[in-house]
N, C-alpha and C. Protein backbone atom coordinates (compact mmCIF):
# COMPACT_ATOMS: atom_id res chain seq x y z
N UNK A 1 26.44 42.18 83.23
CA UNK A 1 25.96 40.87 83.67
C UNK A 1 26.40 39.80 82.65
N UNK A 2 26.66 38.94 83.33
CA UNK A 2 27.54 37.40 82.75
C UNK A 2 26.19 37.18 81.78
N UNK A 3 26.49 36.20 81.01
CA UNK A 3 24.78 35.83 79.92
C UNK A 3 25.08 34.30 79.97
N UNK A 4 24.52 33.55 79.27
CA UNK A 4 25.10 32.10 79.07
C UNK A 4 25.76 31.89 77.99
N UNK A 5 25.53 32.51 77.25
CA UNK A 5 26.26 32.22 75.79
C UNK A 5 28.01 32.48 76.27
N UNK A 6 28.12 34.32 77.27
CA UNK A 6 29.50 33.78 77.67
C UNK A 6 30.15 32.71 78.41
N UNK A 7 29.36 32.01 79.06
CA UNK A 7 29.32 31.00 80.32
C UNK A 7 30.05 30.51 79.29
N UNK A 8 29.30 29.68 78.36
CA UNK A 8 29.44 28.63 77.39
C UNK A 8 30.85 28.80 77.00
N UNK A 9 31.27 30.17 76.49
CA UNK A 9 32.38 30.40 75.61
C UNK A 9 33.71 30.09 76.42
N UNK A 10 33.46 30.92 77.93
CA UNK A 10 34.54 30.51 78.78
C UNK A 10 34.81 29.42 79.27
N UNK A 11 33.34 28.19 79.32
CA UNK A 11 33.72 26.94 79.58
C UNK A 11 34.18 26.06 78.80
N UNK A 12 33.95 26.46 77.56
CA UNK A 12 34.28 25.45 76.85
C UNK A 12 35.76 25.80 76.34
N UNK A 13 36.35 26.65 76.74
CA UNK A 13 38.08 27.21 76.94
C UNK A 13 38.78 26.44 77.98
N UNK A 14 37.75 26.69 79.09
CA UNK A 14 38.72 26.40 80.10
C UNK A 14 38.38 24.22 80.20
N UNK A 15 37.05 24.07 79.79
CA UNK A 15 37.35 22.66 79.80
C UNK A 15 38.20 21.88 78.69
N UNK A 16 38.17 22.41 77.92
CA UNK A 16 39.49 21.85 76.46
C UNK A 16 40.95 21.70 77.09
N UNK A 17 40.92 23.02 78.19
CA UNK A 17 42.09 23.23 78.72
C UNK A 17 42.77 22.38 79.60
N UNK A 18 41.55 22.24 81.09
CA UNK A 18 41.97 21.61 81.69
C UNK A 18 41.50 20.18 81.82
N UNK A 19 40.76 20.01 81.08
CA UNK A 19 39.69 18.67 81.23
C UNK A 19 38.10 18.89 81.82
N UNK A 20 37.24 18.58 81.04
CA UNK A 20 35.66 18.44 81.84
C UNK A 20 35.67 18.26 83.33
N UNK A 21 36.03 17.27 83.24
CA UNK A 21 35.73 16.64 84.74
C UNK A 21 36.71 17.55 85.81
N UNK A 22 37.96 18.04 85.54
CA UNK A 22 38.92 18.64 86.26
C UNK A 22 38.55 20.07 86.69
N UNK A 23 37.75 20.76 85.47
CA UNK A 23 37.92 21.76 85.97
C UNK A 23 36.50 22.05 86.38
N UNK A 24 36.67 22.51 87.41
CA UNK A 24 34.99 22.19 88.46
C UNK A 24 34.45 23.47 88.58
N UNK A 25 32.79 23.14 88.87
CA UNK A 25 32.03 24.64 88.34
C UNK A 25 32.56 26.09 89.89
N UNK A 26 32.46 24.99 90.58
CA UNK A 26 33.31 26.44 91.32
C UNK A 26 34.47 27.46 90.95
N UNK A 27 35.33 26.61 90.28
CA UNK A 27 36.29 27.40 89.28
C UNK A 27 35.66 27.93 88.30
N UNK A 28 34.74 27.65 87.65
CA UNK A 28 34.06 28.36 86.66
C UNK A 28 33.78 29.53 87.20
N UNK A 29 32.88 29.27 88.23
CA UNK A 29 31.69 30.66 89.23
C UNK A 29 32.93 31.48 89.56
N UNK A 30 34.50 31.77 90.02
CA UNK A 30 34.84 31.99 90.72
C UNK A 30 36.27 32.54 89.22
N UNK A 31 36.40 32.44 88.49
CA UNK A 31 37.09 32.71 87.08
C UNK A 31 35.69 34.01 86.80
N UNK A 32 34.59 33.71 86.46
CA UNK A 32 33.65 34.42 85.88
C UNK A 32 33.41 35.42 86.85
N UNK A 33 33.45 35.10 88.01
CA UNK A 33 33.08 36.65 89.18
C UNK A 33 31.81 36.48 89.21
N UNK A 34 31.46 35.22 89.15
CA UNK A 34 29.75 35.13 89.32
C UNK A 34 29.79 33.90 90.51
N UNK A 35 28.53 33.55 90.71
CA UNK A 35 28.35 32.67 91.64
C UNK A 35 27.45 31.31 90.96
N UNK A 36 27.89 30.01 91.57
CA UNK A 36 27.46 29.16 90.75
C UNK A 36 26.22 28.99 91.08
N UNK A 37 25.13 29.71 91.78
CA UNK A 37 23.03 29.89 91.33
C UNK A 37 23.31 30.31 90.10
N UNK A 38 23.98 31.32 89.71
CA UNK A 38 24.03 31.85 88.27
C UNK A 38 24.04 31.18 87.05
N UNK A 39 25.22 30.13 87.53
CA UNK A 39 25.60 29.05 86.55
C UNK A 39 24.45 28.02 86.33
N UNK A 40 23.57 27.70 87.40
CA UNK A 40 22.26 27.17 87.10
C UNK A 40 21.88 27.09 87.00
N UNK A 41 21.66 28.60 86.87
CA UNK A 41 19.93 29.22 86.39
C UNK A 41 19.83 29.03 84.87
N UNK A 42 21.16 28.37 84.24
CA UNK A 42 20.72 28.33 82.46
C UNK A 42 21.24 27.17 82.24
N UNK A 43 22.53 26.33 83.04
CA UNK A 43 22.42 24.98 82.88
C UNK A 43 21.78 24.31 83.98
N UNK A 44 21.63 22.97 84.17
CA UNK A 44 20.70 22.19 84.82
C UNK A 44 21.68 21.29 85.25
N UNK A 45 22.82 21.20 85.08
CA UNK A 45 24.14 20.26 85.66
C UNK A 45 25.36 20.15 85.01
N UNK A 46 25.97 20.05 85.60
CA UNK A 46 27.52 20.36 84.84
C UNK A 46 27.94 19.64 83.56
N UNK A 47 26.82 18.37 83.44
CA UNK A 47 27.43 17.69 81.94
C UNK A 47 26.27 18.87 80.80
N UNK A 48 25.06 19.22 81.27
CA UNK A 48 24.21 20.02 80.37
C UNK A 48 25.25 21.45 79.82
N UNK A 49 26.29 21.99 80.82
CA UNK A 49 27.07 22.75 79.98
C UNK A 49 28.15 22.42 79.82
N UNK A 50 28.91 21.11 79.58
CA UNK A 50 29.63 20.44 78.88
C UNK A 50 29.10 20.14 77.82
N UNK A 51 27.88 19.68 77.31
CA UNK A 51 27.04 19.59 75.93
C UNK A 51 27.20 20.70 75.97
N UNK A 52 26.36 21.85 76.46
CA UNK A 52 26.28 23.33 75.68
C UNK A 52 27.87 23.66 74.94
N UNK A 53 28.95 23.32 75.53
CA UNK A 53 30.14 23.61 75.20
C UNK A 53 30.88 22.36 74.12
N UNK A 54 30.12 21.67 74.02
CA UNK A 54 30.62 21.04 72.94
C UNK A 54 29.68 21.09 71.91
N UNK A 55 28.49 21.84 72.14
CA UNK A 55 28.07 21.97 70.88
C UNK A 55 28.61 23.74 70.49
N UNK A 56 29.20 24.52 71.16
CA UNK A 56 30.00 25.71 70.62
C UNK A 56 30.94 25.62 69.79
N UNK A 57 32.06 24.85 70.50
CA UNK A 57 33.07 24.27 69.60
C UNK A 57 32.96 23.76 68.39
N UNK A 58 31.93 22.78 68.44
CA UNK A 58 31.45 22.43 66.92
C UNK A 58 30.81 23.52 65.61
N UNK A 59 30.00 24.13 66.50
CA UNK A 59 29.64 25.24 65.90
C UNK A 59 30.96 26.63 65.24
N UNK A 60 31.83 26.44 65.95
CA UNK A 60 32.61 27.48 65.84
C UNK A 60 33.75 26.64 64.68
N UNK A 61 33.68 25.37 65.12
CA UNK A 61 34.56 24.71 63.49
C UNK A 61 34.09 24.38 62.35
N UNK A 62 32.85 24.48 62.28
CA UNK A 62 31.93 24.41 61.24
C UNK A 62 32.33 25.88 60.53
N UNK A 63 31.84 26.96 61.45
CA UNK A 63 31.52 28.12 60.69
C UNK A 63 33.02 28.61 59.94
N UNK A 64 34.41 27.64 60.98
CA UNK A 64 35.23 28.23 60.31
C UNK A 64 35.10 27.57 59.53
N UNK A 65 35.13 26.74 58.75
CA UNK A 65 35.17 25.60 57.47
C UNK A 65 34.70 25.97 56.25
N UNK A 66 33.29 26.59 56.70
CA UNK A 66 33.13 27.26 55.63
C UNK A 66 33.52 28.00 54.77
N UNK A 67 33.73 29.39 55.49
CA UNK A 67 34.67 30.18 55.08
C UNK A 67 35.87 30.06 54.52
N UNK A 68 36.81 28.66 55.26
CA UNK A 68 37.87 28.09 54.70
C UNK A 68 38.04 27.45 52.64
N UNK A 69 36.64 26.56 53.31
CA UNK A 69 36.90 25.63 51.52
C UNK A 69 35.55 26.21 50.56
N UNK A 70 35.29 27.42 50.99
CA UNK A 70 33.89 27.83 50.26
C UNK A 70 34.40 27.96 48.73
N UNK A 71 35.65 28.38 48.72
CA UNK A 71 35.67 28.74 47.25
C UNK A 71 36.81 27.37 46.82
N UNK A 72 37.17 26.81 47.36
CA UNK A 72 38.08 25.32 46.72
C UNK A 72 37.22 24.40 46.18
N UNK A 73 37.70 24.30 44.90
CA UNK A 73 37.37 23.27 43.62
C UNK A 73 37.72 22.10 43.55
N UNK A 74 38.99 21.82 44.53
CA UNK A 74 39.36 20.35 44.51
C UNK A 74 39.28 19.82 45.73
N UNK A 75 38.12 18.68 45.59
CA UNK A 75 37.96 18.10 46.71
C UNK A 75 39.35 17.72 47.39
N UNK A 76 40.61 17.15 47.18
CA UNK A 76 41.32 16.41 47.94
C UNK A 76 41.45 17.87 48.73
N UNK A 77 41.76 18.56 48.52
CA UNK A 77 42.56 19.99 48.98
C UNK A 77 41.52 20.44 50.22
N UNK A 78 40.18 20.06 49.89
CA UNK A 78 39.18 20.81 50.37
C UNK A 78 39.62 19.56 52.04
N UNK A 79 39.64 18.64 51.99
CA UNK A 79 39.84 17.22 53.13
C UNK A 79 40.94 17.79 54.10
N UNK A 80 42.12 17.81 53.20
CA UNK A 80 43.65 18.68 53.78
C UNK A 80 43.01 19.81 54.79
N UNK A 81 42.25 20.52 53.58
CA UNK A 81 42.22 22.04 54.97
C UNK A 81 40.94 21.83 55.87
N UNK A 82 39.99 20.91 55.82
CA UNK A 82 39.47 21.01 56.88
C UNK A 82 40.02 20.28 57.87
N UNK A 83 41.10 19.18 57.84
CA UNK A 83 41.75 18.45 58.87
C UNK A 83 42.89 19.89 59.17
N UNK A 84 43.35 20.54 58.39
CA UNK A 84 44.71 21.25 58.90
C UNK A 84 43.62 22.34 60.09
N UNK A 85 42.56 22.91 60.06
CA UNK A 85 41.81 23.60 60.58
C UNK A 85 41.12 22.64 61.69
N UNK A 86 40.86 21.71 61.80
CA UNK A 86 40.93 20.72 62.96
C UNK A 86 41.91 20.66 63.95
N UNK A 87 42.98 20.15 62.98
CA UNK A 87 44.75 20.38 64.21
C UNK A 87 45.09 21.62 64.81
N UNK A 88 44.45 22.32 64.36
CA UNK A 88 44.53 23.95 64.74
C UNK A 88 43.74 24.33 66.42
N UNK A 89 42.88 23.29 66.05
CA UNK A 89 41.52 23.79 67.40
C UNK A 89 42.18 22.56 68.02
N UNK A 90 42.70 21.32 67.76
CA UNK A 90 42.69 20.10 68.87
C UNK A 90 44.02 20.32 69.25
N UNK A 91 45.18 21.09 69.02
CA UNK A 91 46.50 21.51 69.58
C UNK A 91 46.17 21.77 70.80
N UNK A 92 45.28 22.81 71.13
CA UNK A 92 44.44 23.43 72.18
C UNK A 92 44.02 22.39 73.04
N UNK A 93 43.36 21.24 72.82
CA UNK A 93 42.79 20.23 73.42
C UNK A 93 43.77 19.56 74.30
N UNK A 94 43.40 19.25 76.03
CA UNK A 94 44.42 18.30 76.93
C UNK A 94 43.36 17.25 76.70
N UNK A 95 44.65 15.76 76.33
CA UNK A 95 43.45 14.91 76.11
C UNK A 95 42.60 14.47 77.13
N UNK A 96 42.37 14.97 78.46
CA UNK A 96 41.59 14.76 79.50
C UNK A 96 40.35 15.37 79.51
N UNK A 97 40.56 16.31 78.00
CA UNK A 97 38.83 16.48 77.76
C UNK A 97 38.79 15.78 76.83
N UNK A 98 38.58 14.91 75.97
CA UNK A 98 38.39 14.18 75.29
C UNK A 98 38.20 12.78 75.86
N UNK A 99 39.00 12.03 76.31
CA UNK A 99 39.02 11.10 77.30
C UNK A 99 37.52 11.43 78.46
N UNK A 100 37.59 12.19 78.84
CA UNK A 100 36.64 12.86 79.96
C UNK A 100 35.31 12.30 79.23
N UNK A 101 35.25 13.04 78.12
CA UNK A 101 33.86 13.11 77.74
C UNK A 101 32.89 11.49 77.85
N UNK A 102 33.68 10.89 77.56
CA UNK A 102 33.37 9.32 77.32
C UNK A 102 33.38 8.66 78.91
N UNK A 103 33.82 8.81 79.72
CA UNK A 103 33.93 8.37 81.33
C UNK A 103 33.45 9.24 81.77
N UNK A 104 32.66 10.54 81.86
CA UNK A 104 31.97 11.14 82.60
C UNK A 104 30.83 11.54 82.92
N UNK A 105 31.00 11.83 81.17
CA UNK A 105 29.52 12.71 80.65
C UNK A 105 29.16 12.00 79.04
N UNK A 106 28.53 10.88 79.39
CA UNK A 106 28.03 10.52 78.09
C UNK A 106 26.92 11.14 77.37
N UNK A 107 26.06 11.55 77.35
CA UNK A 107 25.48 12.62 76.84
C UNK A 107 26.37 13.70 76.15
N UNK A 108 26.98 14.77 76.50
CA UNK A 108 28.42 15.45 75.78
C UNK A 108 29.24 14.30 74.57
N UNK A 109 29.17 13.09 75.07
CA UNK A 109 30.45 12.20 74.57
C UNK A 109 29.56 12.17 73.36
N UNK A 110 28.08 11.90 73.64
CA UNK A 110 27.27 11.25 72.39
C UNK A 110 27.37 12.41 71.29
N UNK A 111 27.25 13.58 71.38
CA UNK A 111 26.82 14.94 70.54
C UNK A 111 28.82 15.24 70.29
N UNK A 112 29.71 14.38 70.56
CA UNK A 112 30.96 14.77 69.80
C UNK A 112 31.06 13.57 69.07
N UNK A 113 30.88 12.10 69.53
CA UNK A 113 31.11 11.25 68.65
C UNK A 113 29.98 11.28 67.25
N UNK A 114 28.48 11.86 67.83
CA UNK A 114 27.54 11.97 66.75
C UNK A 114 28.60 12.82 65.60
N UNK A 115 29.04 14.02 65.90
CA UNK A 115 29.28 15.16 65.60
C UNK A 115 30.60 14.51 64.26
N UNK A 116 31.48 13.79 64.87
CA UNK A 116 32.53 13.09 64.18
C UNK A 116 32.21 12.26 63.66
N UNK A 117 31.41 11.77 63.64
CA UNK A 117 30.96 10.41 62.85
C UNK A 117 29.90 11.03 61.44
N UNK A 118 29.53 12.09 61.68
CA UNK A 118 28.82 13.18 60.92
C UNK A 118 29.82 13.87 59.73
N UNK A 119 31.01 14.02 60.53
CA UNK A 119 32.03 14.84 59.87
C UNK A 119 32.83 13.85 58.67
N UNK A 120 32.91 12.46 59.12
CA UNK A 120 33.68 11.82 58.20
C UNK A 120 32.77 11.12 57.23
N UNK A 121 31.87 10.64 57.56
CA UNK A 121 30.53 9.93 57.13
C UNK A 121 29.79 10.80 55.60
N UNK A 122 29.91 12.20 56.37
CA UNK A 122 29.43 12.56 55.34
C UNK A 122 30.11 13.93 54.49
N UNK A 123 30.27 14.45 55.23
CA UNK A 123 31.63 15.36 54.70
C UNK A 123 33.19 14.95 53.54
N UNK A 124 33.67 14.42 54.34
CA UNK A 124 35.09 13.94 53.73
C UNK A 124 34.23 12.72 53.03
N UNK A 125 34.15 11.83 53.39
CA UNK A 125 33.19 11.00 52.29
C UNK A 125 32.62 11.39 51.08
N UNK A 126 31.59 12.63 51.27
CA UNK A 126 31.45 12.93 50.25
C UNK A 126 32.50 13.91 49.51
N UNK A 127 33.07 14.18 49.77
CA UNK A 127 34.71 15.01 48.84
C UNK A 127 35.26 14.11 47.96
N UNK A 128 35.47 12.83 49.25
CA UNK A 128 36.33 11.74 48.39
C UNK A 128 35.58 11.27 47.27
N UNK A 129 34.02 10.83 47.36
CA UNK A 129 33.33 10.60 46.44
C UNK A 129 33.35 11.24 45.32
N UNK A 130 33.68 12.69 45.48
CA UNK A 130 33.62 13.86 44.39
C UNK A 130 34.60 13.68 43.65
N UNK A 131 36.01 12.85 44.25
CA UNK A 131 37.64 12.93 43.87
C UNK A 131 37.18 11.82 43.04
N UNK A 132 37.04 10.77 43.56
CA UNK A 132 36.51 9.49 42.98
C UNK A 132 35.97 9.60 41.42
N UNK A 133 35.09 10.32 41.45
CA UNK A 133 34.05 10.90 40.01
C UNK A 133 34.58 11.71 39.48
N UNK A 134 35.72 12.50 39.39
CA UNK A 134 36.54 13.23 38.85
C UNK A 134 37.24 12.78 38.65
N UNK A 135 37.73 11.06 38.43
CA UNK A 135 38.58 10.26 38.59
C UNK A 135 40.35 10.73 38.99
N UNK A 136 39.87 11.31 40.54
CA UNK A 136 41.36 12.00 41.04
C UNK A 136 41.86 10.71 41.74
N UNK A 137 41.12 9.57 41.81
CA UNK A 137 42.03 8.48 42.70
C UNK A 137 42.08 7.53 41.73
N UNK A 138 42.91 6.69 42.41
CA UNK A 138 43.00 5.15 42.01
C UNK A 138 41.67 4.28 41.89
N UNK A 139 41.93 3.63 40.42
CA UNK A 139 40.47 2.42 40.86
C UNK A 139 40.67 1.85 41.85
N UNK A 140 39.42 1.21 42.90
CA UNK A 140 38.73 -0.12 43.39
C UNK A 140 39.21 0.20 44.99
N UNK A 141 39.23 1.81 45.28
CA UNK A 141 39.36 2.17 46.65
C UNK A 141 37.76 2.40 47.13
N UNK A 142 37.46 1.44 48.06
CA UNK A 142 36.50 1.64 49.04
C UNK A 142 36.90 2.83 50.13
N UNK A 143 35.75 3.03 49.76
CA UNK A 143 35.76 5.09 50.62
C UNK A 143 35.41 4.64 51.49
N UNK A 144 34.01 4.00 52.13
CA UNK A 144 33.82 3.63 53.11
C UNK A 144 34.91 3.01 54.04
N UNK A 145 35.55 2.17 53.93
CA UNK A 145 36.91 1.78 54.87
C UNK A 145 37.85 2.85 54.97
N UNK A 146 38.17 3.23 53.58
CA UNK A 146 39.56 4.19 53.53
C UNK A 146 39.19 5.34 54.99
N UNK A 147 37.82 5.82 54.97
CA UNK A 147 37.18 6.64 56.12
C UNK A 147 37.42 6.21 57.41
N UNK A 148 37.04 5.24 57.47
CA UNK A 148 36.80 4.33 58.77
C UNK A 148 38.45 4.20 58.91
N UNK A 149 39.16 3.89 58.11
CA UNK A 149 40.23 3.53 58.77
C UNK A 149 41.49 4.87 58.82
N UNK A 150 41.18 5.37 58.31
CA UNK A 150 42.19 6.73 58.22
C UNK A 150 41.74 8.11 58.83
N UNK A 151 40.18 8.02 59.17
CA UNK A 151 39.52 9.37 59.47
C UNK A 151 38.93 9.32 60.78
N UNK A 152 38.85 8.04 61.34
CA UNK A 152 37.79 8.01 62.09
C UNK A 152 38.98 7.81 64.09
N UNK A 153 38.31 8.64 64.31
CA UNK A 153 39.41 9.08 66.25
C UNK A 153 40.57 9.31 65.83
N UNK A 154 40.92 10.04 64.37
CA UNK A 154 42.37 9.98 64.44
C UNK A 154 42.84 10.99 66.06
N UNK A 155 41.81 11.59 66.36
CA UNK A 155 42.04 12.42 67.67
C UNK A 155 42.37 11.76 68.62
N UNK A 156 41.83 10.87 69.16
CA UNK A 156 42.32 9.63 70.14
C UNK A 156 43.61 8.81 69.72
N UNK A 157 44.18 8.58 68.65
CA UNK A 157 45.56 8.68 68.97
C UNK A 157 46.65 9.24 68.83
N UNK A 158 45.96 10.82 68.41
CA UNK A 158 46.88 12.08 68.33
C UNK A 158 46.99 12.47 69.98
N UNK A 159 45.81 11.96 70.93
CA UNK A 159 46.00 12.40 72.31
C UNK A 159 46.12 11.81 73.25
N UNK A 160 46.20 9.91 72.32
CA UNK A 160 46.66 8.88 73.73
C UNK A 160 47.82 9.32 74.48
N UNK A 161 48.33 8.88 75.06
CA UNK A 161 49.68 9.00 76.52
C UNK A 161 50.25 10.05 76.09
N UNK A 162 51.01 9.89 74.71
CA UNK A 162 51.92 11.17 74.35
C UNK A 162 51.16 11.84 73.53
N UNK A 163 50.50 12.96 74.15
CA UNK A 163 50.08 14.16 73.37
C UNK A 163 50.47 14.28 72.42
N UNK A 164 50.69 14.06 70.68
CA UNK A 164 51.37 14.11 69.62
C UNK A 164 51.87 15.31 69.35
N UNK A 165 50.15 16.09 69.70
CA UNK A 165 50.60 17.67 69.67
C UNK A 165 51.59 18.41 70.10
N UNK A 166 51.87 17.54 71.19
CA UNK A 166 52.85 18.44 72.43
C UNK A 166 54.51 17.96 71.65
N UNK A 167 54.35 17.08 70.95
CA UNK A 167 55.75 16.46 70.17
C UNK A 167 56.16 17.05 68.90
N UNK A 168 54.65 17.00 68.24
CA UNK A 168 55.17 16.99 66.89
C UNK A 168 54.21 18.60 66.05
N UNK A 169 54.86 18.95 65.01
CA UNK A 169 54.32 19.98 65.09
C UNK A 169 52.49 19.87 64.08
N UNK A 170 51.96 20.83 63.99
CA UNK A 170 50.87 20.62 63.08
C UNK A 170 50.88 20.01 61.69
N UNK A 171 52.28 20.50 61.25
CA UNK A 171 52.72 20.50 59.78
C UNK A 171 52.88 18.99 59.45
N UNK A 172 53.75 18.34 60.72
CA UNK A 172 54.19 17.11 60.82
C UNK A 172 53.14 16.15 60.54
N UNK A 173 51.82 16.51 61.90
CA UNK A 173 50.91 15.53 61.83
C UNK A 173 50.03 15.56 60.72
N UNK A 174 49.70 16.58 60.51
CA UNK A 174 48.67 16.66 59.25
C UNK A 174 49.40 15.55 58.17
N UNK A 175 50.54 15.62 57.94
CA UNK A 175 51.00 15.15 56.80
C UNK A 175 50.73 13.29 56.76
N UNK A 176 51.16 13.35 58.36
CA UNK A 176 51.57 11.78 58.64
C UNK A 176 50.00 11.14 58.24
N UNK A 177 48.78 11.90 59.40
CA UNK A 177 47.33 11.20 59.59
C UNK A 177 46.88 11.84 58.17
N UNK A 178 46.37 12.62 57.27
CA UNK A 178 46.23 13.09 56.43
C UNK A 178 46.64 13.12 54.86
N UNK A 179 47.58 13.52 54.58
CA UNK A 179 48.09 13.98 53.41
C UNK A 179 48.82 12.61 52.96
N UNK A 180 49.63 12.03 53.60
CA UNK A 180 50.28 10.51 53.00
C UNK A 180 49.32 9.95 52.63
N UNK A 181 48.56 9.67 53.82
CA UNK A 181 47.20 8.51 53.44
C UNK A 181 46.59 9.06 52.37
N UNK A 182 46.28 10.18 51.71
CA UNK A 182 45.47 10.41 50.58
C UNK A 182 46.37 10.72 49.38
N UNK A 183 47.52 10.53 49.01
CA UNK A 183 48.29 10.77 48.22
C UNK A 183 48.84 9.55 48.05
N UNK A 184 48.31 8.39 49.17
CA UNK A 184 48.40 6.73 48.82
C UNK A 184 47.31 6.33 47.55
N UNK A 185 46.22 7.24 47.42
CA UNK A 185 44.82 7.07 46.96
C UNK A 185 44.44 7.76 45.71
N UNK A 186 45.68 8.32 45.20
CA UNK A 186 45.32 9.29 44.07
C UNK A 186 45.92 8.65 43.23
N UNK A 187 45.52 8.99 41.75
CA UNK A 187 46.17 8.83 40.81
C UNK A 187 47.51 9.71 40.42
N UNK A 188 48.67 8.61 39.98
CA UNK A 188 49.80 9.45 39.70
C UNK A 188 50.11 10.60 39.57
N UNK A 189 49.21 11.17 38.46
CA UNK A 189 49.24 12.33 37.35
C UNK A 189 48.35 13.50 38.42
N UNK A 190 47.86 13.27 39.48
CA UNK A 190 47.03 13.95 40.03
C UNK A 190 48.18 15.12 41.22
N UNK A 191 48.10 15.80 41.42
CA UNK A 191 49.08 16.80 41.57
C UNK A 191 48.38 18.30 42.67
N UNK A 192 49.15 18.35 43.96
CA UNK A 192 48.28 19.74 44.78
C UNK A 192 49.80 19.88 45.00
N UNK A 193 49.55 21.61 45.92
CA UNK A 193 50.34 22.30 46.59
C UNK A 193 50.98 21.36 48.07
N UNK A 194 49.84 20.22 48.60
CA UNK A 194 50.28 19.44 49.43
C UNK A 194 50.82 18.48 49.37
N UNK A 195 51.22 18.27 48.02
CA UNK A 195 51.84 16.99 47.82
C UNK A 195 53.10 17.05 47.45
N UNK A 196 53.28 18.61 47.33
CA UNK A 196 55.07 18.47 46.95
C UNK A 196 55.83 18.75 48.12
């Protein structure tokens, strides 16, 4: 017997894939070999497991993250790999779920923009802060903007019209949205594996 937790796992595959709104719960019921009473008996409407599925995803890039920078000492490095581990999961992403979320299902939209605004706000913020006090950057850089302006939907225009993903490779973008911009911000003498 199907459970919800798999519901969740397969929807939130197949909506990254094809888009929220596109791919419809009959395709769900009918992919799963179940019937959509099934699908209702644990969500309550198709945006309630679009939230359930965007709070998986989140959950599942969190837990990788951890594991990723648990043992890295240098904040800049620690920023790099949680964005390179981002491009990893949003390659996957058609931007018609992303786009979707915001024109369809605002509720879902709210718990990814909360979710990102969480991630740069206080996460990479606080790294940079850490770089900052370790004096790994340049004086008289406001973190707060540098965030806002370098961190914040870089997803929305990695997935406007031309899919970037679909162009350019991971290595490429990370470097362009990522690694330039913070190697604009460091001090000279300051030196990673991503910067050569």
């Amino acid at each position: 017997m199907i459970g919800k937790e798999q519901i969740i796992t397969f929807a939130a595959e197949k909506f990254t894939q094809f888009g929220s709104k596109r791919f419809t719960m009959d395709e769900l019921a009918a992919l799963l070999g179940i019937s959509k009473k099934t699908i209702y008996k644990y969500f309550s409407s198709k945006e309630d497991l679009v939230t359930a599925s965007i709070h998986h995803l989140i959950h599942e890039y969190k837990y990788a993250l951890e594991h990723l920078i648990k043992e890295e000492q240098d904040p800049i490095v620690s920023v790099i790999l949680m964005y390179q581990k981002a491009f990893e999961h949003l390659k996957y992403f058609k931007p018609a779920f992303i786009f979707g979320l915001r024109k369809y299902y605002p509720c879902s939209n709210k718990v990814f923009d909360d979710f990102r605004d969480d991630f740069v706000k206080n996460r990479v913020y606080n790294l940079l802060k850490i770089a900052q006090e370790k004096e790994l950057l340049v004086h008289g850089i406001n973190l707060e903007l540098f965030c806002d302006i370098y961190f914040k939907r870089f997803e929305e225009i990695a997935l406007k019209k031309n899919n970037l993903f679909e162009i350019y490779s991971n290595k490429d973008l990370l470097n362009h949205f990522i690694v330039y911009s913070l190697r604009g911000i460091t001090k000279p003498n300051y030196s990673n594996s991503y910067f050569e």
